[in-house]
C-alpha atoms as a PDB file:
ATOM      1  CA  UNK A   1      78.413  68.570 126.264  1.00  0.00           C
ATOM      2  CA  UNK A   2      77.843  65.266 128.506  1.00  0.00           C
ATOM      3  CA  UNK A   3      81.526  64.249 127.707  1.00  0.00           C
ATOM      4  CA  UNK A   4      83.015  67.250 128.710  1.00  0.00           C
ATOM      5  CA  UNK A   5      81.153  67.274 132.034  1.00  0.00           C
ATOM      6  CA  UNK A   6      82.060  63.980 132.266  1.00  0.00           C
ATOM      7  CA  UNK A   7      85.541  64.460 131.741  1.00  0.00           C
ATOM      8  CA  UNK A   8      86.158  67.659 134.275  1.00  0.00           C
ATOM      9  CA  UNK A   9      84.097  65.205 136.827  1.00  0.00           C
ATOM     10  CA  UNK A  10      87.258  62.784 136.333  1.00  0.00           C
ATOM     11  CA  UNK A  11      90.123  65.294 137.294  1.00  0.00           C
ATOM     12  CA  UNK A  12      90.058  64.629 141.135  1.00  0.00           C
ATOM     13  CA  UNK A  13      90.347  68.498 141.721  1.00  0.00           C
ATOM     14  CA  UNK A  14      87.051  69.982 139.941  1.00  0.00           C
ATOM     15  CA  UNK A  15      85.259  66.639 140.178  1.00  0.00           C
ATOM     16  CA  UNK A  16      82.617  68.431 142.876  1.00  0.00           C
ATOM     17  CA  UNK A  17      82.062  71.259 140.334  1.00  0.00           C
ATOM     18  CA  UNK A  18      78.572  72.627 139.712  1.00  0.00           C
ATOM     19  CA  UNK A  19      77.202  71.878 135.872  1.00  0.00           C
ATOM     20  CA  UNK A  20      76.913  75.256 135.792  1.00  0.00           C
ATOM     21  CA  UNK A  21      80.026  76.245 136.976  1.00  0.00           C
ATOM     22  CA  UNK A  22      82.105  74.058 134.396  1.00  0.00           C
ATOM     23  CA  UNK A  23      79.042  75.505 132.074  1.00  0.00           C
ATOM     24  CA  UNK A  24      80.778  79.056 132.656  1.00  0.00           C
ATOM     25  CA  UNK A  25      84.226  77.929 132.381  1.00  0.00           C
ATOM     26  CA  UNK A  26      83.720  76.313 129.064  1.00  0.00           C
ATOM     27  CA  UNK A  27      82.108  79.433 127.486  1.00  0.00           C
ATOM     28  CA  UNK A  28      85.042  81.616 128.610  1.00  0.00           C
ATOM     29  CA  UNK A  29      87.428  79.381 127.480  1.00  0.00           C
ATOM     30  CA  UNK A  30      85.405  79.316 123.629  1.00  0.00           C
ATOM     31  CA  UNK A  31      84.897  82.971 123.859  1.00  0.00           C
ATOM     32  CA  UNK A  32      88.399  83.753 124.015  1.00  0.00           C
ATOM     33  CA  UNK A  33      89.543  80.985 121.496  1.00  0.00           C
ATOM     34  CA  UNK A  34      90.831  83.290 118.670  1.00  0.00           C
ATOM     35  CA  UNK A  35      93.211  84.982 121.118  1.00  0.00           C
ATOM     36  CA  UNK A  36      95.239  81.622 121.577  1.00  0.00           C
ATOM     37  CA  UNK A  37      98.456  81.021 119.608  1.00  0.00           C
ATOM     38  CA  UNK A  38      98.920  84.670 118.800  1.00  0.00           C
ATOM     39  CA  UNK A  39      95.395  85.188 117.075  1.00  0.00           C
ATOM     40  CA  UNK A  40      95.007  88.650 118.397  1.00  0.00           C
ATOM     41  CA  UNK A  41      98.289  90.133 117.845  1.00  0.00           C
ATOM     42  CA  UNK A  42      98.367  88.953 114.164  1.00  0.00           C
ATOM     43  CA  UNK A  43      94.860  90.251 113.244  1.00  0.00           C
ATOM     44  CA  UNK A  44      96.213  93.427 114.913  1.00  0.00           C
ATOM     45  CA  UNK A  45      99.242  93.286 112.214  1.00  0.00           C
ATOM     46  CA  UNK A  46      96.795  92.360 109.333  1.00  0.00           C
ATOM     47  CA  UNK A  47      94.683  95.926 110.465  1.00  0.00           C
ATOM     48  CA  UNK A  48      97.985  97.870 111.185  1.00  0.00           C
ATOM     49  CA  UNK A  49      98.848  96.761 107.757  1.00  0.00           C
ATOM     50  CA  UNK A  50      95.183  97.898 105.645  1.00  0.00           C
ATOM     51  CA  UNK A  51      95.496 100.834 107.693  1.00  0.00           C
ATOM     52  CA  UNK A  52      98.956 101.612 106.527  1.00  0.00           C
ATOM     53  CA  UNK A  53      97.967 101.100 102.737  1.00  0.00           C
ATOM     54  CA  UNK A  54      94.965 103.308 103.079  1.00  0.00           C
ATOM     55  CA  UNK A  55      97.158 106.272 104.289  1.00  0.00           C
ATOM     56  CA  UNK A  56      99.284 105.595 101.383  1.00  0.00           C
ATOM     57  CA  UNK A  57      96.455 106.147  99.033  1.00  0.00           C
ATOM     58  CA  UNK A  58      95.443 109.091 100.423  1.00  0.00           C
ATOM     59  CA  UNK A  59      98.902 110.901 100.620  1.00  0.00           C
ATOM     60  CA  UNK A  60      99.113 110.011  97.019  1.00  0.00           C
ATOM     61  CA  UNK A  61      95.645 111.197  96.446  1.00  0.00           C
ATOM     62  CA  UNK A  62      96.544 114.403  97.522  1.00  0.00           C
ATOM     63  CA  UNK A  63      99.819 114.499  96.090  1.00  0.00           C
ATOM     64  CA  UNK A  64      98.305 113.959  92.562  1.00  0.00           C
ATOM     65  CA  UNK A  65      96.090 116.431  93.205  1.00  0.00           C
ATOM     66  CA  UNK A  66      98.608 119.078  94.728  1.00  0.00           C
ATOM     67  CA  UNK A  67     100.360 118.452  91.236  1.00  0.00           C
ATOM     68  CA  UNK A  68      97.149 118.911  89.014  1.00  0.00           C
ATOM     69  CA  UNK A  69      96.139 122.273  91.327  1.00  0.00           C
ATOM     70  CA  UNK A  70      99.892 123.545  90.236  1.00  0.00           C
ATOM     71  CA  UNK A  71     100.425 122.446  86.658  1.00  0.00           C
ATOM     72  CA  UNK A  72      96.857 125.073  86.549  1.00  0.00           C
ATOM     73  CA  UNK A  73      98.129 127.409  87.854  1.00  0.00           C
ATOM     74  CA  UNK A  74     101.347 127.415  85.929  1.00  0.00           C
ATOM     75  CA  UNK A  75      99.439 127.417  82.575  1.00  0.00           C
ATOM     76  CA  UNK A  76      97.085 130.247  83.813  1.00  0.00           C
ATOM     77  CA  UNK A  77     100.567 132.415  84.981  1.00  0.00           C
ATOM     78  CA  UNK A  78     101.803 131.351  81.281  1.00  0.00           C
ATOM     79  CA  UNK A  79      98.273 132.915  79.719  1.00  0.00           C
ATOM     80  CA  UNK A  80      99.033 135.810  81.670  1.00  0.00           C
ATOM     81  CA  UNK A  81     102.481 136.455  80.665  1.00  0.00           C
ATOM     82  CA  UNK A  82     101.449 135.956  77.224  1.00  0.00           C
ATOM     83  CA  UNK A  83      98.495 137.946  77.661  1.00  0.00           C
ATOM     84  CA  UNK A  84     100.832 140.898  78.877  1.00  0.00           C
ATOM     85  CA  UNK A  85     103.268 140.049  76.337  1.00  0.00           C
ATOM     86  CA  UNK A  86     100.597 140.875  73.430  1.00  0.00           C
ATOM     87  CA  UNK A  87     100.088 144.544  74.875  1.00  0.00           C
END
């Protein structure tokens, strides 16, 4: 961390900066590194994405069981008709 003091101390406009000003500075600057070069916005594509494919399993999900709730109730409308048939 000496070197980087060091080095702000050698740019003639923050070279009468407090340790712990530069101090505050640096950890802002480190806190937001995974935002640079578009980090945000493509972890925000990557989620967008899982989310997308989640929703997709669901609707199909319920689709498939939509379909298995009807194909029952065809078959039990079948047992009836037959059922009525046989009287």
């Amino acid at each position: 961390m000496l070197c980087l003091l060091e080095a702000v101390r050698k740019n003639p406009m923050t070279s009468r900066a407090t340790n712990a000003e530069i101090e505050v500075c640096m950890k802002k600057w480190l806190r937001n590194a995974a935002d640079r070069m578009g980090g945000r916005s493509a972890r925000m594509r990557k989620m967008m994405h899982k989310a997308n494919q989640l929703r997709g399993k669901k609707k199909d999900c319920r689709r498939a069981a939509s379909d298995h709730s009807s194909s029952e109730k065809d078959s039990a409308s079948d047992n009836i008709s037959d059922a009525e048939e046989a009287l």
